[in-house]
Protein backbone atom coordinates (compact mmCIF):
# COMPACT_ATOMS: atom_id res chain seq x y z
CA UNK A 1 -21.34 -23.34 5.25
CA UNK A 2 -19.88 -26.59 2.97
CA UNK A 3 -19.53 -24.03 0.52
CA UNK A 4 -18.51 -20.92 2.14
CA UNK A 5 -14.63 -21.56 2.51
CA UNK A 6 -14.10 -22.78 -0.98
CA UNK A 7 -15.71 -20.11 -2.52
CA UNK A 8 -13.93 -17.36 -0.53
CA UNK A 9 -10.56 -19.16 -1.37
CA UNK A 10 -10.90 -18.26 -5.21
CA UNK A 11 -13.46 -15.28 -4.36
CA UNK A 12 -11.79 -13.30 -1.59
CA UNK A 13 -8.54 -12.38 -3.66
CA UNK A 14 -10.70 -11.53 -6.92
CA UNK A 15 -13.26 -9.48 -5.15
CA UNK A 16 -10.14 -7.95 -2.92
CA UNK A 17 -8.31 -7.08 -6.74
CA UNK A 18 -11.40 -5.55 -8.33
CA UNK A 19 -12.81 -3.04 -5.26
CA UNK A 20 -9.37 -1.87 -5.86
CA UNK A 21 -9.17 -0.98 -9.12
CA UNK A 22 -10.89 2.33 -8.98
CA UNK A 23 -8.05 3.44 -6.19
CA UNK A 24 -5.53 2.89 -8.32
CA UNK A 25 -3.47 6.07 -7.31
CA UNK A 26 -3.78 5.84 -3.66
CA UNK A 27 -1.18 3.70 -2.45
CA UNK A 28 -2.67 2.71 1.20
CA UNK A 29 -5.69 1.67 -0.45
CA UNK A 30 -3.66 -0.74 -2.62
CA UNK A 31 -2.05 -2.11 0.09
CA UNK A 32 -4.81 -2.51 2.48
CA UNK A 33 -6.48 -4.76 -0.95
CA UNK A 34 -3.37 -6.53 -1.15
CA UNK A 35 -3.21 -7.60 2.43
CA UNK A 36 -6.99 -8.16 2.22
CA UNK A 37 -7.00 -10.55 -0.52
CA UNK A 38 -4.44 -13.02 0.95
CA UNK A 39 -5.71 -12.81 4.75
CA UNK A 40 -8.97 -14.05 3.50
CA UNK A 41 -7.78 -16.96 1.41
CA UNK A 42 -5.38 -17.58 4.36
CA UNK A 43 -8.06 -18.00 6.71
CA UNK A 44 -10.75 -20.12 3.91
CA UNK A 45 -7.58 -22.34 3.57
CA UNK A 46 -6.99 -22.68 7.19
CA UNK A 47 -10.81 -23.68 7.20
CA UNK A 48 -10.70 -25.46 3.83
CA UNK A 49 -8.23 -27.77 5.59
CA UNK A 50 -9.99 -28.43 9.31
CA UNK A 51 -13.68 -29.34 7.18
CA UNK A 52 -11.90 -31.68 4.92
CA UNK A 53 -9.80 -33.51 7.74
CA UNK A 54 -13.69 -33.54 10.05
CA UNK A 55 -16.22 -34.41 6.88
CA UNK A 56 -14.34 -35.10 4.02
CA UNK A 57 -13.96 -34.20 0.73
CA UNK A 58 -16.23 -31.05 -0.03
CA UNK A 59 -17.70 -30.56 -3.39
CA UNK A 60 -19.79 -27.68 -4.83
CA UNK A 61 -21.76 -27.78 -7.73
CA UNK A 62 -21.86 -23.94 -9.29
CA UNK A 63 -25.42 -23.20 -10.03
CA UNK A 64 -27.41 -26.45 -8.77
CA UNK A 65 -26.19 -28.26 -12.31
CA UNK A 66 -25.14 -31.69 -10.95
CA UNK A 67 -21.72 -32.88 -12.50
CA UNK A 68 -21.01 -33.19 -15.21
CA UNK A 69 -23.28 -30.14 -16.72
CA UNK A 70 -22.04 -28.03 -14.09
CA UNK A 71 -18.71 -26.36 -12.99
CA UNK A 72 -17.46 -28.55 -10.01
CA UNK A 73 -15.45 -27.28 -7.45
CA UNK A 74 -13.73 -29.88 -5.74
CA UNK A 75 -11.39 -29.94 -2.17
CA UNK A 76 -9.80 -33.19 -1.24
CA UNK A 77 -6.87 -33.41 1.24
CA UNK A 78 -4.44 -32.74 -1.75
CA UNK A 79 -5.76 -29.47 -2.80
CA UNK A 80 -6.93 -28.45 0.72
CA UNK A 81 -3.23 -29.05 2.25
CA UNK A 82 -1.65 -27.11 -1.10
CA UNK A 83 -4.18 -24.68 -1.21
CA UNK A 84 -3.16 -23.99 2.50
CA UNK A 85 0.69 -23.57 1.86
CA UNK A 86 0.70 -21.93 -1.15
CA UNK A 87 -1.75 -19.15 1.02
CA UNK A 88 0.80 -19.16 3.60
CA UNK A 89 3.68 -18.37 1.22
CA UNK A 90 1.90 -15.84 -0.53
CA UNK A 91 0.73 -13.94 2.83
CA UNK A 92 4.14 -13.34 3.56
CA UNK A 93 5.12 -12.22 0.31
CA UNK A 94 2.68 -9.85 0.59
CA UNK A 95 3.60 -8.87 3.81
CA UNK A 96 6.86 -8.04 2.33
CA UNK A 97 5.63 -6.43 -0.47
CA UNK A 98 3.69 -3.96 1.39
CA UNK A 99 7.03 -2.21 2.79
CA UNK A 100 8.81 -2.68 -0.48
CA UNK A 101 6.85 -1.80 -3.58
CA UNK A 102 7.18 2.12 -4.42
CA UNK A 103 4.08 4.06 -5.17
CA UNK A 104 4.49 3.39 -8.90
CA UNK A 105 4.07 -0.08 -9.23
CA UNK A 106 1.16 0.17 -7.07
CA UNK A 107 0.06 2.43 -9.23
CA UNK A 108 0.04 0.50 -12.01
CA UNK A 109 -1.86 -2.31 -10.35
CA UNK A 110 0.82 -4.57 -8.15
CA UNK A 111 -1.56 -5.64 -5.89
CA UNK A 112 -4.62 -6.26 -8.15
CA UNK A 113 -2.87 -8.34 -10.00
CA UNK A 114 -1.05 -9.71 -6.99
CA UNK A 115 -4.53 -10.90 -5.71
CA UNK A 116 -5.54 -11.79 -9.56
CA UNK A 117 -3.13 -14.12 -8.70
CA UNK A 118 -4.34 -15.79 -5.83
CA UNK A 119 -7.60 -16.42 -7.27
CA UNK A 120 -6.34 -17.96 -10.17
CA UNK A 121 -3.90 -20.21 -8.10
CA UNK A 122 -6.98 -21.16 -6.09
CA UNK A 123 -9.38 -21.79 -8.81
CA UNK A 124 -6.20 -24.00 -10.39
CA UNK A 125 -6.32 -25.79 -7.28
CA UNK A 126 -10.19 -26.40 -6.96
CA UNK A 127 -11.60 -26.59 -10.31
CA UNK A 128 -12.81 -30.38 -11.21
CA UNK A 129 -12.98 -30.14 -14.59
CA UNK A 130 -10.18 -29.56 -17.27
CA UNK A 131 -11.88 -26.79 -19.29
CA UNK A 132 -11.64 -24.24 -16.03
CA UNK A 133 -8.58 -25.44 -15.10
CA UNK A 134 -7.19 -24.45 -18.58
CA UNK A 135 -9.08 -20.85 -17.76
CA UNK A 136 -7.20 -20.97 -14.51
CA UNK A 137 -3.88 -21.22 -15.81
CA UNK A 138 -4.25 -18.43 -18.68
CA UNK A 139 -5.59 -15.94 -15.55
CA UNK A 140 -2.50 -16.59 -14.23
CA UNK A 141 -0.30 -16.07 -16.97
CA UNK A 142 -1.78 -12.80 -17.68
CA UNK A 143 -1.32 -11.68 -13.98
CA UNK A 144 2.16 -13.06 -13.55
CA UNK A 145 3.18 -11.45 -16.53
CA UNK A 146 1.97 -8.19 -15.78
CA UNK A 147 3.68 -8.57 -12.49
CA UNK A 148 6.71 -9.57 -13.89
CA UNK A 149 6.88 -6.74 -16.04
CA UNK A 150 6.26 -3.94 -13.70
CA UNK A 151 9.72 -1.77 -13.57
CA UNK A 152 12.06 -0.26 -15.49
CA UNK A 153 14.93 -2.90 -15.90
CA UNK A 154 15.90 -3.97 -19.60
CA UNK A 155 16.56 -7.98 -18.36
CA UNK A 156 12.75 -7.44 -16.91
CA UNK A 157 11.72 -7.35 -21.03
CA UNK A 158 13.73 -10.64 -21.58
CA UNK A 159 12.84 -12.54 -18.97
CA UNK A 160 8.96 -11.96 -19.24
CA UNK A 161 9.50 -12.67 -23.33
CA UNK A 162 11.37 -15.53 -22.42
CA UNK A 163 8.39 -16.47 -19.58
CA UNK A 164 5.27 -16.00 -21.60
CA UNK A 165 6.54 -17.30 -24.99
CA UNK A 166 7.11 -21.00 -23.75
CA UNK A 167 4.13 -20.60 -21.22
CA UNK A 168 1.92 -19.77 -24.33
CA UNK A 169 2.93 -22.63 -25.93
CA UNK A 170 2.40 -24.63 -22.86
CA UNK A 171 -0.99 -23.42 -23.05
CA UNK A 172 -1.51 -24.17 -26.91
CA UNK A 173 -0.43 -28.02 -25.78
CA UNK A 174 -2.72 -27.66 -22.88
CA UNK A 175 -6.12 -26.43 -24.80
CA UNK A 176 -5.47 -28.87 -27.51
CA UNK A 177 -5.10 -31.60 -25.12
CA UNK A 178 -8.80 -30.61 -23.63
CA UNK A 179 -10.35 -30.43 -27.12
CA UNK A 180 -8.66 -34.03 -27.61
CA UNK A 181 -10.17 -34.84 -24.07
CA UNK A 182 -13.75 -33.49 -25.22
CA UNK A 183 -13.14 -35.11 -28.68
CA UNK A 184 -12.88 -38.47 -27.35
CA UNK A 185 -15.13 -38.57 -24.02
CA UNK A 186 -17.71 -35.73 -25.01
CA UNK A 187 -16.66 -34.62 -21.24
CA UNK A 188 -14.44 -32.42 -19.36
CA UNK A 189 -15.06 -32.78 -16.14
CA UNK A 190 -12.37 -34.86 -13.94
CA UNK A 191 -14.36 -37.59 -12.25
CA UNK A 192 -16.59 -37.76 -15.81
CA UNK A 193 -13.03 -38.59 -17.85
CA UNK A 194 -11.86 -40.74 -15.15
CA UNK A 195 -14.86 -42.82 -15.93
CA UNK A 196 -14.92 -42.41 -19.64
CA UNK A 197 -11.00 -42.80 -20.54
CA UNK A 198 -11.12 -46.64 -19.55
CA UNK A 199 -13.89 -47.47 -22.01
CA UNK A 200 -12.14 -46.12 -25.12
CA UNK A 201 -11.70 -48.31 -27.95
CA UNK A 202 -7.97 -47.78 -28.90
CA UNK A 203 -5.46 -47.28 -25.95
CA UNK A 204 -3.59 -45.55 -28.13
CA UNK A 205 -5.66 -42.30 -28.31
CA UNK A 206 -5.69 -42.47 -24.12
CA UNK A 207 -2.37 -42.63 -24.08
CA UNK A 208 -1.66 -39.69 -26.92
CA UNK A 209 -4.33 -37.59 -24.44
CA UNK A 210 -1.95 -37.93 -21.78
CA UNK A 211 1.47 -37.39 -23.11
CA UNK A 212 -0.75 -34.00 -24.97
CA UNK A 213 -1.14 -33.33 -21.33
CA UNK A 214 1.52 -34.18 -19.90
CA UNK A 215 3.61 -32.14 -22.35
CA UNK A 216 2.19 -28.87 -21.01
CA UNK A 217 1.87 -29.60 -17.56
CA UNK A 218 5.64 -30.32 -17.29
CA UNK A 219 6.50 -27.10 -19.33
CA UNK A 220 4.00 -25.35 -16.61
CA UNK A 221 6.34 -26.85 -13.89
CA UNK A 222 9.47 -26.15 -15.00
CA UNK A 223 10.80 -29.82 -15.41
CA UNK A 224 12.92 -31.23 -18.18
CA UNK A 225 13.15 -30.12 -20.91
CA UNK A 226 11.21 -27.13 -20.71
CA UNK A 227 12.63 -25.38 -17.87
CA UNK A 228 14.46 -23.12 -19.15
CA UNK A 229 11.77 -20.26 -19.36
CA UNK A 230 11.87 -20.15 -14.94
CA UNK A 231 16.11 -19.40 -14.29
CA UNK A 232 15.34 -16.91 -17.41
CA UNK A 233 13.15 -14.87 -15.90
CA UNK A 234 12.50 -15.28 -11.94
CA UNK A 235 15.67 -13.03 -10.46
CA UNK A 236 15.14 -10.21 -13.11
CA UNK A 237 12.02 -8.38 -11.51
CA UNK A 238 11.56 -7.20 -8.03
CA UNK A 239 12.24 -9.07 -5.12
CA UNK A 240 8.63 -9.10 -3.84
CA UNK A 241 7.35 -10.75 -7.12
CA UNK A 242 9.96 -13.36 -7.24
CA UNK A 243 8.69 -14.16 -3.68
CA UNK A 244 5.30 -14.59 -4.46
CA UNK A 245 6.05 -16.34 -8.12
CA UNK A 246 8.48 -19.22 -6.32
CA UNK A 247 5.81 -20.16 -4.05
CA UNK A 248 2.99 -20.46 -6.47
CA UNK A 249 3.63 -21.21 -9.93
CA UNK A 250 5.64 -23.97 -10.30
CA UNK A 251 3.25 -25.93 -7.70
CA UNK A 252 0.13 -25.36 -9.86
CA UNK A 253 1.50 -27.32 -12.93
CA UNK A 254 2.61 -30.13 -10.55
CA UNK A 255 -0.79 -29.98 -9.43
CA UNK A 256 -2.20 -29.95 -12.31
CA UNK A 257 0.46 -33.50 -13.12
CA UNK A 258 -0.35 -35.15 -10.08
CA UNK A 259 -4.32 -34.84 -10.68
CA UNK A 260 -4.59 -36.06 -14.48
CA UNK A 261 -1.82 -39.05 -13.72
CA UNK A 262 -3.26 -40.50 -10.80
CA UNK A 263 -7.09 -39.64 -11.92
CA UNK A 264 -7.27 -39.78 -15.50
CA UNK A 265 -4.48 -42.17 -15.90
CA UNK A 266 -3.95 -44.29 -13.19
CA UNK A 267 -3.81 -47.43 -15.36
CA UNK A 268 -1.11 -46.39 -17.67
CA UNK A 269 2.41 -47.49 -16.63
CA UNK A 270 3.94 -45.81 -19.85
CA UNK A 271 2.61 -42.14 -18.23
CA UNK A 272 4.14 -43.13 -14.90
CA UNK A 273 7.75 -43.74 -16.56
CA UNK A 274 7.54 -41.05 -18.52
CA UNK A 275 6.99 -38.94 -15.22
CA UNK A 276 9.19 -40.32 -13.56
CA UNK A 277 12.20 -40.57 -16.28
CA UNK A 278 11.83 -36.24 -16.06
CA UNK A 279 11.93 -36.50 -12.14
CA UNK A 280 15.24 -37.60 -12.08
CA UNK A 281 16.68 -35.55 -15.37
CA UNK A 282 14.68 -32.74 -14.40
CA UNK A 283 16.98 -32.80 -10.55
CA UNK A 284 20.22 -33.30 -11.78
CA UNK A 285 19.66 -30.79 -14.80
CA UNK A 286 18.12 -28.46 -12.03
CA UNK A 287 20.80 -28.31 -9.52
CA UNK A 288 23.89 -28.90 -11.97
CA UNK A 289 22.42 -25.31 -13.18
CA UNK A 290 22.60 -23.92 -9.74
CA UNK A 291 25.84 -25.22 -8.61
CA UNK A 292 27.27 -23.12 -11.94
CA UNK A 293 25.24 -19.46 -10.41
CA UNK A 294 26.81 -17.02 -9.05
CA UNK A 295 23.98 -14.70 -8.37
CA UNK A 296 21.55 -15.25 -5.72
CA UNK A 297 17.97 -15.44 -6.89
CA UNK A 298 19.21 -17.04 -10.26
CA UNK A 299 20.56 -19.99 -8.23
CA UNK A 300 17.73 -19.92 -5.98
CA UNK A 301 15.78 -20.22 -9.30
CA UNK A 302 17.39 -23.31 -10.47
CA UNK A 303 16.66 -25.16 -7.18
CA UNK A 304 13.21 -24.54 -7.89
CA UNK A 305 13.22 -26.29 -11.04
CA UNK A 306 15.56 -29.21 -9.69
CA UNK A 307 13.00 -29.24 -6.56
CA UNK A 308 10.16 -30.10 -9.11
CA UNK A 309 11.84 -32.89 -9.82
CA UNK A 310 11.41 -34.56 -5.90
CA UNK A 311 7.34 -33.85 -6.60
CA UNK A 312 7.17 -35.57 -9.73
CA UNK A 313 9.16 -38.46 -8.38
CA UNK A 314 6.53 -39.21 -5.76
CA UNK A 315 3.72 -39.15 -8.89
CA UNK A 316 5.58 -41.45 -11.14
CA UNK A 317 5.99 -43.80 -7.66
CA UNK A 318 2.11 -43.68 -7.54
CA UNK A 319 2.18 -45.55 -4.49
CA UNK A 320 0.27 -44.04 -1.15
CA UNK A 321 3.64 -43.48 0.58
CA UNK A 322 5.40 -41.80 -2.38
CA UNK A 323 2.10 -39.88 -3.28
CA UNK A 324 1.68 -38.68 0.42
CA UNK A 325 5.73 -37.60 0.36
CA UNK A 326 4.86 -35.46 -2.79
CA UNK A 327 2.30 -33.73 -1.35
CA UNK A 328 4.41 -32.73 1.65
CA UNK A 329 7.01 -31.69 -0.22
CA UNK A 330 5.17 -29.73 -1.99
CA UNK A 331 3.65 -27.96 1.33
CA UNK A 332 7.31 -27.67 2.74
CA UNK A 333 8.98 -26.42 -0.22
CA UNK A 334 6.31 -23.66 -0.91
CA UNK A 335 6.92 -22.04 2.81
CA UNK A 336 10.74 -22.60 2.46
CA UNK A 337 11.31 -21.32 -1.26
CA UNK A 338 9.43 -18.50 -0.86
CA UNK A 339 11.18 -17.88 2.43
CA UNK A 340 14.61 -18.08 0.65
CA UNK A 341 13.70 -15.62 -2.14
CA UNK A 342 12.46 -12.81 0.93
CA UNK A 343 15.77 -13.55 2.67
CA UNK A 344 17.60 -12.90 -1.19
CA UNK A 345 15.76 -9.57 -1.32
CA UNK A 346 16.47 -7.86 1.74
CA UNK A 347 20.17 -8.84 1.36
CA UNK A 348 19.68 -7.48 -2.42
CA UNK A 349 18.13 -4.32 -0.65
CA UNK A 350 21.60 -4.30 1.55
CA UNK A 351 24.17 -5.44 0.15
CA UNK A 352 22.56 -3.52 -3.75
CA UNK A 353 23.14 -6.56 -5.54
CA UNK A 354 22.37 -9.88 -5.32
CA UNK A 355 25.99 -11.18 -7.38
CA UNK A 356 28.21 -13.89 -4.50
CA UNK A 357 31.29 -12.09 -5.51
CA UNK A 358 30.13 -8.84 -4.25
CA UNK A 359 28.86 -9.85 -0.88
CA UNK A 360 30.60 -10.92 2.52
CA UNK A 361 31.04 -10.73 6.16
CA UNK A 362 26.76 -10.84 6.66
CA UNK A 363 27.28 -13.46 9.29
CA UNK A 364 29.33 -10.37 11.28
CA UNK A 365 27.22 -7.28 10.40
CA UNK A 366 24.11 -9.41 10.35
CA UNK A 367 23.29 -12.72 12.67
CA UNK A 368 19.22 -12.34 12.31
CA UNK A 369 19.20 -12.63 8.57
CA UNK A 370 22.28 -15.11 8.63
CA UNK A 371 20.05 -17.20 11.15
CA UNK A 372 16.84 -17.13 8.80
CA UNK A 373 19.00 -18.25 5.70
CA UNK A 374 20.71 -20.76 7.62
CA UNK A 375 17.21 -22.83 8.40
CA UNK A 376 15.52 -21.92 5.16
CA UNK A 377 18.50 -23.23 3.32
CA UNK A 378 19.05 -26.61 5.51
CA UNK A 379 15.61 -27.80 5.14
CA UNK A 380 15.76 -27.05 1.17
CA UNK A 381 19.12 -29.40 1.61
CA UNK A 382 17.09 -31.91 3.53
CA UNK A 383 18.86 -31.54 6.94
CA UNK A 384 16.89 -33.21 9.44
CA UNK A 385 15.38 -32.13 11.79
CA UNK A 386 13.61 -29.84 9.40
CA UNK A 387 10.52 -29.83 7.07
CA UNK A 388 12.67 -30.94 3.55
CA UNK A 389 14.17 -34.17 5.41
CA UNK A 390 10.86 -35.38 6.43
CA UNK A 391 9.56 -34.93 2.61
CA UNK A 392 13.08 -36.46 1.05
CA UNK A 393 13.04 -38.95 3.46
CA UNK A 394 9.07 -40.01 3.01
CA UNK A 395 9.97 -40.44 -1.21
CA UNK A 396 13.33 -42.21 -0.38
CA UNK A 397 11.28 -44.01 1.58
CA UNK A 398 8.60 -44.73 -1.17
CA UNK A 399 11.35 -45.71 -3.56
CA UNK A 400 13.01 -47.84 -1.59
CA UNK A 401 9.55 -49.95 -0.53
CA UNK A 402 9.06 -50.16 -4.49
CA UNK A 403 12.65 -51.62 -5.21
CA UNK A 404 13.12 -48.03 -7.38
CA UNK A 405 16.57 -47.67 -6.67
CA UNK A 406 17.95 -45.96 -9.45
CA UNK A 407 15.41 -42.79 -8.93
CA UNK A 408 16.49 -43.24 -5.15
CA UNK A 409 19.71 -43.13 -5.56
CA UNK A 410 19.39 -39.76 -7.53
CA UNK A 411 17.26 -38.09 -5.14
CA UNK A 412 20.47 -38.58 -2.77
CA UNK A 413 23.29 -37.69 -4.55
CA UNK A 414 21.01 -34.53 -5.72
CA UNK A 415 20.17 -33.62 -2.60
CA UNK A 416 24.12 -33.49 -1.60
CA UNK A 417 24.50 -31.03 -4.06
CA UNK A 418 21.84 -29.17 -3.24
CA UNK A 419 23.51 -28.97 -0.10
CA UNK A 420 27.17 -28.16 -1.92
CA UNK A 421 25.02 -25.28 -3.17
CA UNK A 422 23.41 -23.77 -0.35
CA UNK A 423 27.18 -24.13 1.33
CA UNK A 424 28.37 -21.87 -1.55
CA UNK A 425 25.53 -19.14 -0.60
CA UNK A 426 26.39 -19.24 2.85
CA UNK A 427 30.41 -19.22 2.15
CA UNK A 428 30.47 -16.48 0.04
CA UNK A 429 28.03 -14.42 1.22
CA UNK A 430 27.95 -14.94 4.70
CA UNK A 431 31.38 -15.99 6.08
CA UNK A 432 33.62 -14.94 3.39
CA UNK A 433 35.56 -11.51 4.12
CA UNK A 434 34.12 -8.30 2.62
CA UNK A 435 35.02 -7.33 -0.57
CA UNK A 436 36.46 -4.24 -1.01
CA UNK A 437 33.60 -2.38 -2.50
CA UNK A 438 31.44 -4.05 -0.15
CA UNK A 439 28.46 -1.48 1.44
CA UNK A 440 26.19 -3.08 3.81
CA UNK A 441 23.11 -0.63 4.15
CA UNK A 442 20.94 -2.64 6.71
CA UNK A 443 17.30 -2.50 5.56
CA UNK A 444 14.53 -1.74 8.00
CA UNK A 445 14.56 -5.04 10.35
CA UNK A 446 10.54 -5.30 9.80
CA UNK A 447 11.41 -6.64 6.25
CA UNK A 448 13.06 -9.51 7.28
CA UNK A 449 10.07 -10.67 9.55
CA UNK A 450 7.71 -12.28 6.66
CA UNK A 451 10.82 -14.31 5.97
CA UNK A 452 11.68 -15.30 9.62
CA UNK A 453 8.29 -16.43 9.93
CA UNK A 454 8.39 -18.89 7.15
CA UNK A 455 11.79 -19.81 8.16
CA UNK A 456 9.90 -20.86 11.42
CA UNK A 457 7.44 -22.69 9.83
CA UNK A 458 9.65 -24.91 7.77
CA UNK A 459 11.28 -25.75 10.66
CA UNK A 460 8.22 -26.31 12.80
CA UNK A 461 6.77 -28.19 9.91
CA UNK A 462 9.63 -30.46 10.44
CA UNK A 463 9.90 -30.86 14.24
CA UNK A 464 6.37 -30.77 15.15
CA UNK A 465 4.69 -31.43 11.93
CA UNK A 466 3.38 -35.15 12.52
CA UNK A 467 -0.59 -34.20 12.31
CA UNK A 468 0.69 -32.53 8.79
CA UNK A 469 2.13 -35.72 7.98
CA UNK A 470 -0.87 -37.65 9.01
CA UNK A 471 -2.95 -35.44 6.54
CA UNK A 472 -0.88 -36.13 3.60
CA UNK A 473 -0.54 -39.76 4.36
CA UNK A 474 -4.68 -39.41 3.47
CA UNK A 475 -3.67 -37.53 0.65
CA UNK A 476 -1.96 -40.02 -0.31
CA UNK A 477 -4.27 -42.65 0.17
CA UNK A 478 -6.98 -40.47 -1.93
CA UNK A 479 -4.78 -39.78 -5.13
CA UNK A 480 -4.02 -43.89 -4.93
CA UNK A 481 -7.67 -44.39 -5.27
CA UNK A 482 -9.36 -42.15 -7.40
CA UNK A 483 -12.72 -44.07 -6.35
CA UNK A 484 -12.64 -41.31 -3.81
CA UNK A 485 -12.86 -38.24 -6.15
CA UNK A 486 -15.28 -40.30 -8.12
CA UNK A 487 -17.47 -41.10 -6.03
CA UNK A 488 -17.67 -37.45 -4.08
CA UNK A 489 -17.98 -35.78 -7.41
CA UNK A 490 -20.51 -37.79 -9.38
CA UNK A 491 -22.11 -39.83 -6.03
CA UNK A 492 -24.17 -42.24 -7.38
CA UNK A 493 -23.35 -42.48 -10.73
CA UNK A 494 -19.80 -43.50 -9.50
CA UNK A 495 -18.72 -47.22 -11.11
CA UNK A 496 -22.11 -47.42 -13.30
C-alpha cells in the first residue's frame, strides 16, 4: 500500500487520458475520462497527504533499483500538501469544463490532454531525480499547448507562440543545466547531487549549475524577467483551460525552485539573493501590470505572476517559518486563482466579454457570483480572515524574524495594490452602472458551483485551516533540512 497512492497520483490521469483516446468522437465518454482522471488523483492526494502526516516521507524505488540507479519517486510534506491543492484546483476546473467545452474540442482531445496534464503535474511533483523531472515538464508543455490551442480565435495562435517559444527555451536552459549536473556529479538523482555538489573542487562550477537552473525554473514560473510569456497567453483560450492552467503551471516551476535551492543548494547564499532579489521585482513588476488591465482574465493573469513573487520570497528566506509560509501560499493561492479564473468565465459566458468597460450592475442582477468573487478576491488581497492573510502574514512574519525588511516591506505595499486591483474588478464590474450595450445572459447556475466551492475552501483554509498550517510548518522544517530527503531517499548511505 506505501506505494499505491503515489503511483495512482501520476498513473490515474495517464491511464484515465489513454482508455480515452479510442472514443475520441463520443463526447460523454470524454467527459466521464476527464472527470475520472482528476477524481482519482484527488483521492491518491487526499491519501498521499494522511500517510505522509502518520509515517512519513514515502519513497518508491521504480523497479527494485535502489537510488541512485533507479527512478525515485519521492512524497514529503511539500509535495504531498501541493500535490493535494493543485488536485483540488484542477477537479473543479474540470468540473467546469464538463458543462462548458463543445463537442469539438472534445473531439479533438480536451480531456486527454486535460488528464495528460495531471500526470505530468504529478510526476513534476514526485520525481526525485532531475532527469524525469526535465521529462515532466516537456509532457506538460506539449499538453498545455495543445490545450491552449484548441479553438478558433486568431489571439489563441499568438499567445500559444508567445507560450511555447520562451517555455522551449526554458527547457533548453533546463536540459543543459542537467547535462552540467551529470557532467559534474556523474548523478541525477536529488538526494545523490545533494551529496555530491558539496564535494566539488571549484565552487564556481556549483554555483554556475545553479544559476543554469535557476534561469529556467524562474522562466517556468513566470517571475522576473521572463514573465512575459503568462499575461501573453493565459486570457486568450477558453475559460476552462485558463482555469486549469492558473492552478497548475506556474506552481510546478516554483516547485521545481524551492526543491534544487533548499536541496541542492542550501549552502549558497549568492542563490538565495538571487531568489530573492526576483521575489520582490518579480511582485511589483507583476501587479504594476495588473493595475494597468482592463480586461478580466488578463489582469487576473498578471496577479499570477506578481503572486509568484510571495513563493519565491519564502525560498530566498530559507528559514523554517518563511519556507513553511511558501508552501501555504502556494496551497491557498492554487484553490483561490483557479477559483477567480471560473468566476471570470461564467461572467465572460454572461456578460460575452470579459473587457471592465463593458460590464456593470452584476452585484444587482447577480449576488451569488458577486458573493464568490468577493471572497476569492479578498483572500488573493490578503484580507484576513481568509486563506491569503494567513500565507502573507506567515512570510511577513518570516521576514520580519530575519531582520529582511526591505523584502517585507514590499510584500506590503504589493499586497495594497493587489487590493487597489481587485477593488477595480469589483467597481467596475460589479457596482458600477450598466453600460449601455450591456446584456447580461445569466449562464446555467450549475457553472458557477466548481467556483463557489473553491471560493469556500479558501476561505475555510483560512478560518479553520490550523491542522493545514501545522503540516506546512513540517514542510517547512523538512526543506530547512535536507538531511530528511537524504536520508529517506538513499537510507543508509545518507552522510557517508
Amino acid at each position: 500500500m506505501t506505494a499505491t497512492w503515489l503511483l495512482l497520483a501520476i498513473g490515474g490521469p495517464m491511464i484515465a487520458g489513454t482508455v480515452a483516446i479510442p472514443f475520441l468522437q463520443q463526447h460523454r465518454v470524454q467527459v466521464a475520462a476527464g472527470v475520472a482522471g482528476a477524481v482519482l488523483q484527488a483521492v491518491a492526494a487526499i491519501m498521499l497527504v494522511r500517510q505522509v502526516a502518520t509515517h512519513g516521507t514515502v519513497v518508491v524505488q521504480s523497479g527494485g533499483w535502489p537510488a541512485p540507479f533507479g527512478i525515485s519517486l519521492v512524497a514529503d510534506h511539500f509535495a504531498a500538501l501541493v500535490l493535494l491543492a493543485g488536485a483540488i484546483a484542477a477537479l473543479a476546473a474540470i468540473a467546469f469544463a464538463t458543462m462548458n467545452v463543445e463537442e469539438d474540442r472534445s473531439r479533438h482531445g480536451y480531456f486527454v490532454f486535460s488528464n495528460v496534464l495531471l500526470g505530468a503535474v504529478a510526476a513534476a511533483f514526485l520525481t526525485g531525480d532531475l532527469f524525469n523531472l526535465y521529462v515532466s515538464f516537456e509532457v506538460m508543455l506539449i499538453a498545455s499547448f495543445v490545450l491552449l490551442s484548441l479553438g478558433h480565435a486568431r489571439r489563441q495562435a499568438r499567445g500559444a507562440a508567445v507560450y511555447v517559444t520562451l517555455n522551449l527555451i526554458a527547457s533548453a536552459t533546463f536540459l543543459t543545466g542537467a547535462g552540467l549536473a551529470y557532467a559534474l556529479t556523474g548523478t541525477l538523482n536529488f538526494a545523490d547531487l545533494a551529496e555530491r555538489l558539496p564535494l566539488l573542487e571549484h565552487r564556481e562550477q556549483s554555483l554556475a549549475l545553479a544559476l543554469l537552473l535557476l534561469a529556467a525554473f524562474v522562466t517556468k514560473s513566470a517571475a522576473f524577467p521572463f514573465a512575459a510569456w503568462l499575461p501573453a497567453s493565459y486570457h486568450t483560450p477558453a475559460s476552462d483551460v485558463s482555469a486549469l492552467f492558473s492552478g497548475l503551471l506556474t506552481k510546478v516551476g516554483v516547485y521545481a525552485v524551492a526543491r534544487t535551492v533548499t536541496l541542492l543548494f542550501p549552502h549558497e547564499p549568492v542563490v538565495q539573493q538571487v531568489v530573492l532579489f526576483l521575489a520582490g521585482l518579480t511582485m511589483i513588476v507583476g501587479v504594476l501590470g495588473a493595475l494597468a488591465q482592463y480586461e478580466i482574465r488578463r489582469l487576473l493573469a498578471f496577479h499570477i505572476s506578481s503572486q509568484v513573487g510571495y513563493m519565491l520570497m519564502g525560498i530566498g528566506l530559507m528559514s523554517p517559518l518563511a519556507l513553511a509560509g511558501a508552501t501555504f501560499y502556494m496551497m491557498q493561492h492554487m484553490i483561490t486563482k483557479t477559483s477567480l479564473f471560473l468566476v471570470s468565465g461564467f461572467i465572460e459566458r454572461g456578460a460575452g466579454s470579459g473587457w471592465l468597460p463593458r460590464i456593470g450592475g452584476l452585484y444587482r442582477r447577480d449576488p451569488a457570483t458577486s458573493a464568490v468573487f468577493l471572497v476569492a478576491a479578498l483572500s488573493l488581497a490578503g484580507i484576513p480572515p481568509f486563506a491569503g492573510f494567513v500565507a502573507k502574514f506567515t512570510l511577513a512574519r518570516a521576514g520580519v524574524e530575519m531582520d529582511a525588511w526591505l523584502i517585507v516591506g514590499v510584500s506590503l505595499a504589493v499586497s495594497l495594490l493587489t487590493l487597489l486591483s481587485m477593488v477595480k474588478i469589483w467597481v467596475d464590474a460589479f457596482w458600477a452602472a450598466e453600460p449601455a450595450e450591456f446584456r447580461w445572459h445569466a449562464p446555467p447556475r450549475r457553472l458557477l458551483m466548481p467556483a463557489a466551492a473553491l471560493a469556500v475552501i479558501s476561505a475555510s483554509m483560512g478560518i479553520f485551516g490550523a491542522p493545514l498550517v501545522e503540516l506546512a510548518l513540517t514542510a517547512g522544517e523538512e526543506l530547512a533540512t535536507p538531511g530528511t530527503y537524504i536520508d529517506a531517499v538513499l537510507g543508509s548511505r545518507a552522510g557517508t
